[in-house]
PDB file of N, CA and C in Angstrom:
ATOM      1  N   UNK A   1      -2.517 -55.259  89.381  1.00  0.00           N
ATOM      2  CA  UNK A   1      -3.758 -54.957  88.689  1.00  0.00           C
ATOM      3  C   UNK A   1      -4.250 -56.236  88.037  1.00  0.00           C
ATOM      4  N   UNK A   2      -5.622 -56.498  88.185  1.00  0.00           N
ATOM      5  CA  UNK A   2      -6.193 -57.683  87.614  1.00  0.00           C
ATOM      6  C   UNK A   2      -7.239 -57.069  86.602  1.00  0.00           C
ATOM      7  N   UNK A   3      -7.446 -57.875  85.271  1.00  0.00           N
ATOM      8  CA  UNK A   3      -8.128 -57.094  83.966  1.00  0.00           C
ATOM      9  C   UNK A   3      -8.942 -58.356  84.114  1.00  0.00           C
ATOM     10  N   UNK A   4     -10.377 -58.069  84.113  1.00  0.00           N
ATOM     11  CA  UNK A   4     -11.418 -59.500  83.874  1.00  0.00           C
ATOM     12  C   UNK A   4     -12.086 -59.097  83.099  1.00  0.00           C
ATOM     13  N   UNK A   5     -12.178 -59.630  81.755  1.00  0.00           N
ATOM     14  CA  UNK A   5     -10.807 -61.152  81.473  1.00  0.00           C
ATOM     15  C   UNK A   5      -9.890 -60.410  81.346  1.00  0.00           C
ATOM     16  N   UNK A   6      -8.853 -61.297  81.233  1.00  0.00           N
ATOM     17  CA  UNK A   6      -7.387 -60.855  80.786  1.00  0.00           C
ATOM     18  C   UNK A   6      -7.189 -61.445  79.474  1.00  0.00           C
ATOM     19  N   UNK A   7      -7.934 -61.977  78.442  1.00  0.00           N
ATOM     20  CA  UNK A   7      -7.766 -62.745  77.262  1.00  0.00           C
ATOM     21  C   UNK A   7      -9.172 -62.591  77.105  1.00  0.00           C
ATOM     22  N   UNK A   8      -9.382 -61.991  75.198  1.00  0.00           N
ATOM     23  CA  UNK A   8     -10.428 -62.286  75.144  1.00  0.00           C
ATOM     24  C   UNK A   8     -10.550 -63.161  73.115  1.00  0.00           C
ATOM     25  N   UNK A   9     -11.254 -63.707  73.159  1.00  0.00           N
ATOM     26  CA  UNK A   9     -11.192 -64.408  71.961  1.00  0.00           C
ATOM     27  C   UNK A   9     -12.338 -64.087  71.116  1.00  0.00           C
ATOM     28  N   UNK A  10     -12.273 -63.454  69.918  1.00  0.00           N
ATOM     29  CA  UNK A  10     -13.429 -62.953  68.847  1.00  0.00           C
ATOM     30  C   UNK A  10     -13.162 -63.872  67.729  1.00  0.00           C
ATOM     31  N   UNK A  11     -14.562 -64.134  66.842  1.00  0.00           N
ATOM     32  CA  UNK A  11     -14.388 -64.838  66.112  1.00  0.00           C
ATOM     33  C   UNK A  11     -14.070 -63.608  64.642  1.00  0.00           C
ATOM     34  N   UNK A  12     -12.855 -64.470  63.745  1.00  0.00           N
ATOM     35  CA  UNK A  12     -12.130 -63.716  62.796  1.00  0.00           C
ATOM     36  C   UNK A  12     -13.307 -63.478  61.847  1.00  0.00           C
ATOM     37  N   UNK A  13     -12.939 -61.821  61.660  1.00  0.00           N
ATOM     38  CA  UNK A  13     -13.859 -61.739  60.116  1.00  0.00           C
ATOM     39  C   UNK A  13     -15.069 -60.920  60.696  1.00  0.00           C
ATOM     40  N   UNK A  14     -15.202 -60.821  61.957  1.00  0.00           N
ATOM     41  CA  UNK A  14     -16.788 -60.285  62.607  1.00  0.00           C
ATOM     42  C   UNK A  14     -16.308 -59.216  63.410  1.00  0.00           C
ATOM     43  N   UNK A  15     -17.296 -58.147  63.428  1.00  0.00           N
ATOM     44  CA  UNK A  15     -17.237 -56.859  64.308  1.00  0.00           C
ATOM     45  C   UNK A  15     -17.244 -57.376  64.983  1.00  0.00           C
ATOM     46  N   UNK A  16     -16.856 -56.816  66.276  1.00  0.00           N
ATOM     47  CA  UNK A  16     -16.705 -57.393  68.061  1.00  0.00           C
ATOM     48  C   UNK A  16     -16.847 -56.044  68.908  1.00  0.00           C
ATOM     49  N   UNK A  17     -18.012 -56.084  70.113  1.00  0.00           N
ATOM     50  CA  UNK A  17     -17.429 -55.272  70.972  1.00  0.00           C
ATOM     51  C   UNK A  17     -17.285 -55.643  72.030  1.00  0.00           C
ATOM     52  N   UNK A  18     -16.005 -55.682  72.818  1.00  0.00           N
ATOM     53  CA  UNK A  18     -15.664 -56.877  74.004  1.00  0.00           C
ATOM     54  C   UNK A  18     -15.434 -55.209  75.533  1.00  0.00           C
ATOM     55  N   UNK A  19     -15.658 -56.167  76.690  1.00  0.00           N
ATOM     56  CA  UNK A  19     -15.041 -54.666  77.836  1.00  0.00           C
ATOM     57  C   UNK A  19     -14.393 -55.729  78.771  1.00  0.00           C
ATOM     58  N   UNK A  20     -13.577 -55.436  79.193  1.00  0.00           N
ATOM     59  CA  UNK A  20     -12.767 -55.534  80.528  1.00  0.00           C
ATOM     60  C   UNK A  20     -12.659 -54.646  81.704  1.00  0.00           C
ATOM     61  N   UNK A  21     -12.891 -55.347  82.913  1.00  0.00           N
ATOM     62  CA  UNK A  21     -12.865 -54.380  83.903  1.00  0.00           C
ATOM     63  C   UNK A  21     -11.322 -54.416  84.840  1.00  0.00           C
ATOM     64  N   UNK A  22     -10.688 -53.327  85.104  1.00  0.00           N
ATOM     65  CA  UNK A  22      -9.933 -52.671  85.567  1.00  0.00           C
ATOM     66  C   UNK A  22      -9.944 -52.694  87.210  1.00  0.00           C
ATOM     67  N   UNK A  23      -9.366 -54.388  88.219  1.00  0.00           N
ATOM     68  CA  UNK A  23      -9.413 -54.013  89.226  1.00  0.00           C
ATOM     69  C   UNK A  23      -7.954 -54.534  89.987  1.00  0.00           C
ATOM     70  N   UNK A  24      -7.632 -53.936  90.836  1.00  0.00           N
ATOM     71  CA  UNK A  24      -8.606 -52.859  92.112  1.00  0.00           C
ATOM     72  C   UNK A  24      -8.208 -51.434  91.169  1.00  0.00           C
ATOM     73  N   UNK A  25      -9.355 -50.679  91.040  1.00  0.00           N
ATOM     74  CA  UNK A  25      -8.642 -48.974  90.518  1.00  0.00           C
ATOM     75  C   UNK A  25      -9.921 -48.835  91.657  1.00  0.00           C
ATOM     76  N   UNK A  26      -9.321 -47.571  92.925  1.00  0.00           N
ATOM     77  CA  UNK A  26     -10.064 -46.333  93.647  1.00  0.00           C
ATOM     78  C   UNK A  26     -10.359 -45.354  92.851  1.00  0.00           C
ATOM     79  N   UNK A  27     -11.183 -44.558  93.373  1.00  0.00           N
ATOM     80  CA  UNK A  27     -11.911 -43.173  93.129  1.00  0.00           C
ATOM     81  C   UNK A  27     -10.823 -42.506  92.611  1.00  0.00           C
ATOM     82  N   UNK A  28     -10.083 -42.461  93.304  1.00  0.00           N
ATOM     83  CA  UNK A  28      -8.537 -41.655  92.595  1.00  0.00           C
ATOM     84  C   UNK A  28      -7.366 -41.873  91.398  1.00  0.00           C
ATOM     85  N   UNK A  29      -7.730 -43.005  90.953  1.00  0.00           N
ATOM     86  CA  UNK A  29      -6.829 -43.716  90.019  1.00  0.00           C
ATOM     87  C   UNK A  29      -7.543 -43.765  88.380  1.00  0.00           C
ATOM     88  N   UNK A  30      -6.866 -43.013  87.439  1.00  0.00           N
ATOM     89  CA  UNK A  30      -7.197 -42.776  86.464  1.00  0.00           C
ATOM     90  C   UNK A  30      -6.446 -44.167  85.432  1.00  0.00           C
ATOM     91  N   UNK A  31      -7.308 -44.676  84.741  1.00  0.00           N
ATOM     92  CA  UNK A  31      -7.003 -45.860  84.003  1.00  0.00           C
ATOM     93  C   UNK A  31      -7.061 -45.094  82.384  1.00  0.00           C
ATOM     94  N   UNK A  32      -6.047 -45.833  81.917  1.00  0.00           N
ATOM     95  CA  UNK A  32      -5.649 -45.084  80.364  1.00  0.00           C
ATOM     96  C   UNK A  32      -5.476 -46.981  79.556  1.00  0.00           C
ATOM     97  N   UNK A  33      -5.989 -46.908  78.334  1.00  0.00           N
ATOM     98  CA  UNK A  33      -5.878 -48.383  77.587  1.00  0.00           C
ATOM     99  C   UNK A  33      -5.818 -47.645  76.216  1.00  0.00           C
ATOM    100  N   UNK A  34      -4.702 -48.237  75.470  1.00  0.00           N
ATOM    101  CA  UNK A  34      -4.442 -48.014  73.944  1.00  0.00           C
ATOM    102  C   UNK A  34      -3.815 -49.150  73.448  1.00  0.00           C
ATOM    103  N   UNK A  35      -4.192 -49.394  72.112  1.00  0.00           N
ATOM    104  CA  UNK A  35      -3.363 -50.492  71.185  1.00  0.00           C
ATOM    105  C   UNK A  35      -2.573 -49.704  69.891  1.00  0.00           C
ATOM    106  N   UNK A  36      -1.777 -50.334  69.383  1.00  0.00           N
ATOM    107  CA  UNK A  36      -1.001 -49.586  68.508  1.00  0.00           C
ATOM    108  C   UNK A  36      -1.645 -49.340  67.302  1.00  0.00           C
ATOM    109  N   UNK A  37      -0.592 -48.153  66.803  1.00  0.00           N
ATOM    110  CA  UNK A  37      -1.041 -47.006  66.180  1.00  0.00           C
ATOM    111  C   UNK A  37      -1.467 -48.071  64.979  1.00  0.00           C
ATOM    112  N   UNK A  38      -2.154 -47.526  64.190  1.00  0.00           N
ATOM    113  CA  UNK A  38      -3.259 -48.353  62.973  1.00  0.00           C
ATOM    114  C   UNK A  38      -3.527 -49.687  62.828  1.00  0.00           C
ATOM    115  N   UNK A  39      -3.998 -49.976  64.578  1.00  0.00           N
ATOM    116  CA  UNK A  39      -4.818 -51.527  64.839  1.00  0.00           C
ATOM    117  C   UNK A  39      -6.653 -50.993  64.317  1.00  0.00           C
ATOM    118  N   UNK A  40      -6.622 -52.566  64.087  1.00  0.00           N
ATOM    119  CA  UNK A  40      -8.480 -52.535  63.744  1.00  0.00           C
ATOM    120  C   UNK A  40      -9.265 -52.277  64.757  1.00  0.00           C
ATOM    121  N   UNK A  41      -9.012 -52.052  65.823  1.00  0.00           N
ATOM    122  CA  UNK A  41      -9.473 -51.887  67.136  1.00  0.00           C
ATOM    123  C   UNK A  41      -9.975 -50.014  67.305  1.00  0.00           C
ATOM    124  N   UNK A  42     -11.150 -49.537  68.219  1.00  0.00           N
ATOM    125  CA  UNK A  42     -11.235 -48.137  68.817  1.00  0.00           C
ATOM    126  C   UNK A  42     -11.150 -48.711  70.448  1.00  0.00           C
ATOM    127  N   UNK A  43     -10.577 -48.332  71.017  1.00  0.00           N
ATOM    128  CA  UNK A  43     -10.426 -48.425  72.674  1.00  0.00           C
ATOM    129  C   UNK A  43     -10.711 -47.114  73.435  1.00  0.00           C
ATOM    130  N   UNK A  44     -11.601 -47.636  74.079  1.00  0.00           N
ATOM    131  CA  UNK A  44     -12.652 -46.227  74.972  1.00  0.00           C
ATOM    132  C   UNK A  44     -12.179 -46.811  76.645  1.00  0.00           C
ATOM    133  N   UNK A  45     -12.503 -45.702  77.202  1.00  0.00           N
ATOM    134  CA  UNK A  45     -11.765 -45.917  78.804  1.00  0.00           C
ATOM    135  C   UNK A  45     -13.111 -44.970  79.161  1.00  0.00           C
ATOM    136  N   UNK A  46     -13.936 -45.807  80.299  1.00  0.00           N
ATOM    137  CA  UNK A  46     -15.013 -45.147  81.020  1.00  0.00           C
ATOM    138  C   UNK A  46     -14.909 -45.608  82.322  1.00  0.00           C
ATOM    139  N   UNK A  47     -14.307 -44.734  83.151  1.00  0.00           N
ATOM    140  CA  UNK A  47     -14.338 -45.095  84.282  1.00  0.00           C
ATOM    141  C   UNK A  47     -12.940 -46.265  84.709  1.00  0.00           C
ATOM    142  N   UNK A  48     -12.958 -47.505  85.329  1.00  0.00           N
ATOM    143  CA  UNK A  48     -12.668 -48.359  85.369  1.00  0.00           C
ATOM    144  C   UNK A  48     -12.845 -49.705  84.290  1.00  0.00           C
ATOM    145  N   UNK A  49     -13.605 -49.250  83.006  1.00  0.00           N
ATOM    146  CA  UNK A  49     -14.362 -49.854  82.286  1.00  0.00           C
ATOM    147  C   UNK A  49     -13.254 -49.778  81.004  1.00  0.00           C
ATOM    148  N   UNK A  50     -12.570 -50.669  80.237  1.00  0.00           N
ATOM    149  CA  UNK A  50     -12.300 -50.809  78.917  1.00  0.00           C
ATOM    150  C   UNK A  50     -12.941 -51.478  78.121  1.00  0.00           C
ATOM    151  N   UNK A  51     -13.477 -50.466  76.818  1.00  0.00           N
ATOM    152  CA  UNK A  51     -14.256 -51.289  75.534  1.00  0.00           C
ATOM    153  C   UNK A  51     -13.362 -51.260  74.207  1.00  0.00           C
ATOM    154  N   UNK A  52     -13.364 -52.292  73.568  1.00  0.00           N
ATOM    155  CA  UNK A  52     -12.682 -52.012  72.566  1.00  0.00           C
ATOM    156  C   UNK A  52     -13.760 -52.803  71.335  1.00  0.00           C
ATOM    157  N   UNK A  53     -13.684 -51.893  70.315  1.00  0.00           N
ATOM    158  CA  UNK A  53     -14.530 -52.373  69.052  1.00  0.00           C
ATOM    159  C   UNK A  53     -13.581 -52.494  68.377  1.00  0.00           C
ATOM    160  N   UNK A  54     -13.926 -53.440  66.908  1.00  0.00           N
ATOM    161  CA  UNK A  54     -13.200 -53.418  65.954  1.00  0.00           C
ATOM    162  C   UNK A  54     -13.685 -54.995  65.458  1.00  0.00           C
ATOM    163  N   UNK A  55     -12.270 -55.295  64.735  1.00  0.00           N
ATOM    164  CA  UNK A  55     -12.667 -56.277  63.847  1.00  0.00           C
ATOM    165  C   UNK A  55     -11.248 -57.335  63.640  1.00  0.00           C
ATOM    166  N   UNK A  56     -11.138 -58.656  63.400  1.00  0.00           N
ATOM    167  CA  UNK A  56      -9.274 -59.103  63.516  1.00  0.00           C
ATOM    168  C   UNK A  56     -10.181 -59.710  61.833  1.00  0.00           C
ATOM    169  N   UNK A  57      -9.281 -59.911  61.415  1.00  0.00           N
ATOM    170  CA  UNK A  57      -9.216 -60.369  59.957  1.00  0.00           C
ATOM    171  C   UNK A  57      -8.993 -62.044  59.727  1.00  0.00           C
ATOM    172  N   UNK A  58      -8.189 -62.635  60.611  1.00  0.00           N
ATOM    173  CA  UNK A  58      -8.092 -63.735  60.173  1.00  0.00           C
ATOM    174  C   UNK A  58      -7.792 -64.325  61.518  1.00  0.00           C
ATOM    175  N   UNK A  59      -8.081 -65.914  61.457  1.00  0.00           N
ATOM    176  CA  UNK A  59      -8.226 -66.582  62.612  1.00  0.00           C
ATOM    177  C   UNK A  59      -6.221 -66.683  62.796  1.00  0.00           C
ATOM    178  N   UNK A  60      -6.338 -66.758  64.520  1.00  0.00           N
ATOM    179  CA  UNK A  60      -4.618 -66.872  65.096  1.00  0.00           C
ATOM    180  C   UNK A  60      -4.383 -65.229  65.197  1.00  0.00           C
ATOM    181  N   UNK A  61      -5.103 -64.162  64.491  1.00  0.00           N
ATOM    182  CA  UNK A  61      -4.288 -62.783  64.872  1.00  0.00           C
ATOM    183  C   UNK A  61      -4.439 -62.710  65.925  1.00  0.00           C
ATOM    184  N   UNK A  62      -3.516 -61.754  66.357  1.00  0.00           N
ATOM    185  CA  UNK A  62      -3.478 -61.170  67.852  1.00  0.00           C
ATOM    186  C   UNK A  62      -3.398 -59.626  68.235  1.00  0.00           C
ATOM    187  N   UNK A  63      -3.958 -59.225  69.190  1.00  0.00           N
ATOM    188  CA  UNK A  63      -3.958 -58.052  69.278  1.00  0.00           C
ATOM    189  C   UNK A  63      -3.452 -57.598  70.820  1.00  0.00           C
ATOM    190  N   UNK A  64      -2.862 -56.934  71.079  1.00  0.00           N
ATOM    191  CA  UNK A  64      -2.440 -56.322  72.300  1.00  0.00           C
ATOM    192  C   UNK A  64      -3.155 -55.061  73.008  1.00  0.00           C
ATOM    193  N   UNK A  65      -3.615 -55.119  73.980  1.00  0.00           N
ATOM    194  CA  UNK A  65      -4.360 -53.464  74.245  1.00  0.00           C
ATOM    195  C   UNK A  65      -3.455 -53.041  76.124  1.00  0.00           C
ATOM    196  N   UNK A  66      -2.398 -52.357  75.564  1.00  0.00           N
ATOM    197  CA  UNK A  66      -2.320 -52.080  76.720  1.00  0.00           C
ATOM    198  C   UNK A  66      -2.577 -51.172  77.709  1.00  0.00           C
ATOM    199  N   UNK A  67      -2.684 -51.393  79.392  1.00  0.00           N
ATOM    200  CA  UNK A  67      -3.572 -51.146  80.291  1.00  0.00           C
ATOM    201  C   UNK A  67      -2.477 -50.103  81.427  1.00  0.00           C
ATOM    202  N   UNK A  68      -2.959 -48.995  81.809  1.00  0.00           N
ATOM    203  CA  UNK A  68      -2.142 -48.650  82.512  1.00  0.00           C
ATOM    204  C   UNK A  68      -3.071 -47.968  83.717  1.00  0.00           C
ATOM    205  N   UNK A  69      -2.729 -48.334  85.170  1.00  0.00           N
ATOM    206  CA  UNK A  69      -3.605 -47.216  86.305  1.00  0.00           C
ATOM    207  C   UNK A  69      -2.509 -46.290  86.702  1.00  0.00           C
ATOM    208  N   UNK A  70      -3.316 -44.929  86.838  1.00  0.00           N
ATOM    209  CA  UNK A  70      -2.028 -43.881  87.599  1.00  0.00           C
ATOM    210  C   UNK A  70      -2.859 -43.376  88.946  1.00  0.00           C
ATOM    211  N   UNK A  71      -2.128 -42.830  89.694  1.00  0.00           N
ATOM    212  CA  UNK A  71      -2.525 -42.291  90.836  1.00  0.00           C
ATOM    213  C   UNK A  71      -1.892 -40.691  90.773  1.00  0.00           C
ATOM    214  N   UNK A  72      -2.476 -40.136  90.497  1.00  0.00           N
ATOM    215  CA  UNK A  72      -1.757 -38.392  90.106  1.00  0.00           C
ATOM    216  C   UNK A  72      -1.240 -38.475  88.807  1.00  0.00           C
ATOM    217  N   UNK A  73       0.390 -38.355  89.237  1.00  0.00           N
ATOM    218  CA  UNK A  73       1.284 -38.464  88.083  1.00  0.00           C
ATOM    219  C   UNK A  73       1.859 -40.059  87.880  1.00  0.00           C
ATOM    220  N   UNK A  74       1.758 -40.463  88.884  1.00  0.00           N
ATOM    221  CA  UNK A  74       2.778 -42.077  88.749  1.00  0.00           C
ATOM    222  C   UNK A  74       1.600 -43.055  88.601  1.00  0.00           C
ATOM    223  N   UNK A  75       2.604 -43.514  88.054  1.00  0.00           N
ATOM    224  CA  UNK A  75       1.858 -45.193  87.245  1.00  0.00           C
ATOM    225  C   UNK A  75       1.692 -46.519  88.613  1.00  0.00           C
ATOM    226  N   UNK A  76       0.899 -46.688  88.736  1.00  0.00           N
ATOM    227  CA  UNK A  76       0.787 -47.346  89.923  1.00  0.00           C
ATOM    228  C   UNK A  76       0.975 -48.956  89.156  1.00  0.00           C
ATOM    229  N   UNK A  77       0.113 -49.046  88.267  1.00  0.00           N
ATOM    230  CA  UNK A  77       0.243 -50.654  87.835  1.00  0.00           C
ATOM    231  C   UNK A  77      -0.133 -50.690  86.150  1.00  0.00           C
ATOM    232  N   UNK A  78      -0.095 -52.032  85.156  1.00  0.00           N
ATOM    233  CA  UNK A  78       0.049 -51.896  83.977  1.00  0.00           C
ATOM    234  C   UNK A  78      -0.010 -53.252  83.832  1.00  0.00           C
ATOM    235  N   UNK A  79      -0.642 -53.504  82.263  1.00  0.00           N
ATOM    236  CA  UNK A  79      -1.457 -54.727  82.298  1.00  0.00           C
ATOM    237  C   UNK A  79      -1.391 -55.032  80.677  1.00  0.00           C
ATOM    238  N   UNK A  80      -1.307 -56.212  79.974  1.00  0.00           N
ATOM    239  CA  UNK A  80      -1.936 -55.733  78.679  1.00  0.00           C
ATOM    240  C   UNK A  80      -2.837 -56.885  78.706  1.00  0.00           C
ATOM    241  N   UNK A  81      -4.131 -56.712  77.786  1.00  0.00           N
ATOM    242  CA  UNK A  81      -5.001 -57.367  77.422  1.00  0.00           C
ATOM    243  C   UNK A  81      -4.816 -58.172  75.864  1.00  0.00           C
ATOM    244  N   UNK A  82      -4.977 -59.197  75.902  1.00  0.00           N
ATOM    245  CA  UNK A  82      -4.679 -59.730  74.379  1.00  0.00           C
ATOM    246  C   UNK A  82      -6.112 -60.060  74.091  1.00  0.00           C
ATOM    247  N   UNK A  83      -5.992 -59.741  72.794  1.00  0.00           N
ATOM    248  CA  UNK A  83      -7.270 -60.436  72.101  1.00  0.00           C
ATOM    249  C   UNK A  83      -6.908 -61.322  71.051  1.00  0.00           C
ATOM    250  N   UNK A  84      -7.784 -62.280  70.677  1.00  0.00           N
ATOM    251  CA  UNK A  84      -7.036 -63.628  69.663  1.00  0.00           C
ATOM    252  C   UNK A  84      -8.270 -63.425  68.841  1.00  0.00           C
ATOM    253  N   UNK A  85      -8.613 -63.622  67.437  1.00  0.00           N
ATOM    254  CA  UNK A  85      -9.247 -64.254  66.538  1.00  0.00           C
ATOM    255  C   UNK A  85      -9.176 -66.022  66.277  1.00  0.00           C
ATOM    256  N   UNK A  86     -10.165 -66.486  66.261  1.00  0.00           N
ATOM    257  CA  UNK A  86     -10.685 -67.436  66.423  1.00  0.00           C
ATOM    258  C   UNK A  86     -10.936 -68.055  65.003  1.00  0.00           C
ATOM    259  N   UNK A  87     -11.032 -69.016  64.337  1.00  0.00           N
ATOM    260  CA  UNK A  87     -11.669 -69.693  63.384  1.00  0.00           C
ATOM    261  C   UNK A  87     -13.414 -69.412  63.948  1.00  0.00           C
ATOM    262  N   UNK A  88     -13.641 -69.150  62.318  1.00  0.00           N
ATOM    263  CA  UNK A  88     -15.601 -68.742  62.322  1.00  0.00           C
ATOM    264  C   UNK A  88     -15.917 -70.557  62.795  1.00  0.00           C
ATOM    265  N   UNK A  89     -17.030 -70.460  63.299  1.00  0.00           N
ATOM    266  CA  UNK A  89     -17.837 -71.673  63.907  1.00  0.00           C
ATOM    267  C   UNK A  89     -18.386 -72.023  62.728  1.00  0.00           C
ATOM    268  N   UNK A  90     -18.277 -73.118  62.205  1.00  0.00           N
ATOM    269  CA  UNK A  90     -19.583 -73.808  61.247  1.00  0.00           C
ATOM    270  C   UNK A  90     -20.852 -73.895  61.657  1.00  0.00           C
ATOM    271  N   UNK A  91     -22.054 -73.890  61.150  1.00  0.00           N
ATOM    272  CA  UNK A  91     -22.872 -74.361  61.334  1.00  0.00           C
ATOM    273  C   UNK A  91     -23.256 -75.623  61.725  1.00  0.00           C
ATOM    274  N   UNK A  92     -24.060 -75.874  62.748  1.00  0.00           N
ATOM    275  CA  UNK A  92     -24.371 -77.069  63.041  1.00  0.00           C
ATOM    276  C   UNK A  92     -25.258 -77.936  62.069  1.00  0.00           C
ATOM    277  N   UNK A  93     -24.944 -79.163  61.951  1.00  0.00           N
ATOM    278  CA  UNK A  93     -25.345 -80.217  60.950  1.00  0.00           C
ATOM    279  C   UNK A  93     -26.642 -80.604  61.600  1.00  0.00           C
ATOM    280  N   UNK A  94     -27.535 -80.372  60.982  1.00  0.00           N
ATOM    281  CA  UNK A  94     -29.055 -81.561  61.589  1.00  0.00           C
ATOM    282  C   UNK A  94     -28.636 -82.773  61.745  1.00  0.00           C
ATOM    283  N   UNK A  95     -29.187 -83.123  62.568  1.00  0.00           N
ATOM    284  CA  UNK A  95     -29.156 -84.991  62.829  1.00  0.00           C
ATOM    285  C   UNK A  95     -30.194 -85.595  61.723  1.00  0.00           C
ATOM    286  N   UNK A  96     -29.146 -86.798  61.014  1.00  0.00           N
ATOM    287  CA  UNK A  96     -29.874 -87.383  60.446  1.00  0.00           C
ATOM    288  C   UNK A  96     -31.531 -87.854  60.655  1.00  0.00           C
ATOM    289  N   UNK A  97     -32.031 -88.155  59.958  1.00  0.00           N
ATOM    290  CA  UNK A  97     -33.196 -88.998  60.035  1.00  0.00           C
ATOM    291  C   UNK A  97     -33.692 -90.574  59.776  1.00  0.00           C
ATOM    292  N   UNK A  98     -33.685 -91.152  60.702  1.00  0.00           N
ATOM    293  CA  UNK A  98     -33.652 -92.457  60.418  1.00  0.00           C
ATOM    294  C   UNK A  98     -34.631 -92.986  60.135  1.00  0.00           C
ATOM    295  N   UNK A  99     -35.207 -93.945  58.665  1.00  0.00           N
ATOM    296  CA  UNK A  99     -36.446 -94.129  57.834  1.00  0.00           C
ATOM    297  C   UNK A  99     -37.203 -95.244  59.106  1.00  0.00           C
ATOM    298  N   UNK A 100     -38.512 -94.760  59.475  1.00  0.00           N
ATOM    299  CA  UNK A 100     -39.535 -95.191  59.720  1.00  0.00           C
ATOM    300  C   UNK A 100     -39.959 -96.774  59.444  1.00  0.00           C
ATOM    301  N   UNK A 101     -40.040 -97.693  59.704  1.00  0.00           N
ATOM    302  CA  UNK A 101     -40.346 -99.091  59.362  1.00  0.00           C
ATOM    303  C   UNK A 101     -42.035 -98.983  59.465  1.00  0.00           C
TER     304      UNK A 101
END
């Protein structure tokens, strides 16, 4: 099973809603994604489609969401997705102005 992306990076401190797609899953293969029990994260499964909202708190956390396809009853393949928090971006500095002669 391939998750695109397989890593996704949010900047710390900010709501995020990120999706990954789930391939190869057929018509027949039911995809299930959860992260552990009282993460900042909600993880929704539509289709072949994983979304996860939420929020990481500080830059370097990490989060795990793992990925599973079944075919009936058996687990055909299994995946986890990491997500990283990031240091917030500064603002960009104007370019000086250089005095006019």
């Amino acid at each position: 099973m391939i998750l695109t992306p397989a890593r996704i990076e949010v900047t710390a401190g900010e709501q995020f809603t990120s999706s990954v797609t789930v391939w190869p899953a057929g018509p027949r293969h039911v995809v299930n994604a959860s992260a552990a029990a009282g993460s900042p994260v909600r993880v929704e499964v539509n289709g072949h489609k994983v979304t996860i909202t939420g929020r990481l708190g500080h830059a370097g956390e990490q989060l795990a969401v793992h990925v599973t396809v079944r075919d009936d009853t058996t687990e055909t393949a299994h995946d986890t997705l990491l997500i990283e928090a990031t240091p917030t971006h500064p603002r960009a500095t104007p370019p000086a102005h250089s005095p006019t002669c």
